[in-house]
Protein backbone atom coordinates (compact mmCIF):
# COMPACT_ATOMS: atom_id res chain seq x y z
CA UNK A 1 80.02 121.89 124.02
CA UNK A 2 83.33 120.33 123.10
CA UNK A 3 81.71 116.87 124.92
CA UNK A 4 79.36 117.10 122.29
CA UNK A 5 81.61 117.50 119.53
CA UNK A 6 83.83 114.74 120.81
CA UNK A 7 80.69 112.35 120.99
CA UNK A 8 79.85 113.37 117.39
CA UNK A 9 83.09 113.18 116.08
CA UNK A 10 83.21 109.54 117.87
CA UNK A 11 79.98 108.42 116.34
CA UNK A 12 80.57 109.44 113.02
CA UNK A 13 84.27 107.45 113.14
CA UNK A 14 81.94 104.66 114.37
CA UNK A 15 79.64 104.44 111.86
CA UNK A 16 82.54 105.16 108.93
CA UNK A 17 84.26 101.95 110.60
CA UNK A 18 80.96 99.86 110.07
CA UNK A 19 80.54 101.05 106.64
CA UNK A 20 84.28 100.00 106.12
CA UNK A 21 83.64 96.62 107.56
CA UNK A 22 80.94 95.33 104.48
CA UNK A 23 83.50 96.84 101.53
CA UNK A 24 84.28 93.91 99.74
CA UNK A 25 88.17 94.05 99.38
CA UNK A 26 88.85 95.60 96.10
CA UNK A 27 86.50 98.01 97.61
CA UNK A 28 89.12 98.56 100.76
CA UNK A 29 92.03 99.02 98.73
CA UNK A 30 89.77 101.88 96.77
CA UNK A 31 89.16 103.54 99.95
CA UNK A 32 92.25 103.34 101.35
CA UNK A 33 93.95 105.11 98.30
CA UNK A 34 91.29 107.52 98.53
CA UNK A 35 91.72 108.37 102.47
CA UNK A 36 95.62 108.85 101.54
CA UNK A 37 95.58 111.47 99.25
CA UNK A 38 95.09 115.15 100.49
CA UNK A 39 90.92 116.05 99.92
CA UNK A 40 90.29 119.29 98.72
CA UNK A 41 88.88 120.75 101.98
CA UNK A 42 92.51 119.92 103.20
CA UNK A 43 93.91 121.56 100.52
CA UNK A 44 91.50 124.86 101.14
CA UNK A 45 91.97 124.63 104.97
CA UNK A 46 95.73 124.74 104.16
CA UNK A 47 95.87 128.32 102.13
């Protein structure tokens, strides 16, 4: 089971660097602000 999570959890990284790759590069610096602040499932996780 936790093979299976790992593989998932590797494909979905995989396919997030891909999608990362085409952003033009105002597009980058959007998501990069966005991946550094704390995401409300974070926040919830954290209580």
């Amino acid at each position: 089971m936790e093979a299976q999570h790992k593989a998932m959890a590797l494909s979905r990284l995989e396919t997030q660097n891909k999608i990362y790759n085409i952003l033009t590069p105002e597009q980058k610096k959007q998501f990069n602000a966005n991946f550094e602040k704390p995401s409300d499932r974070t926040q919830r996780a954290g209580r």
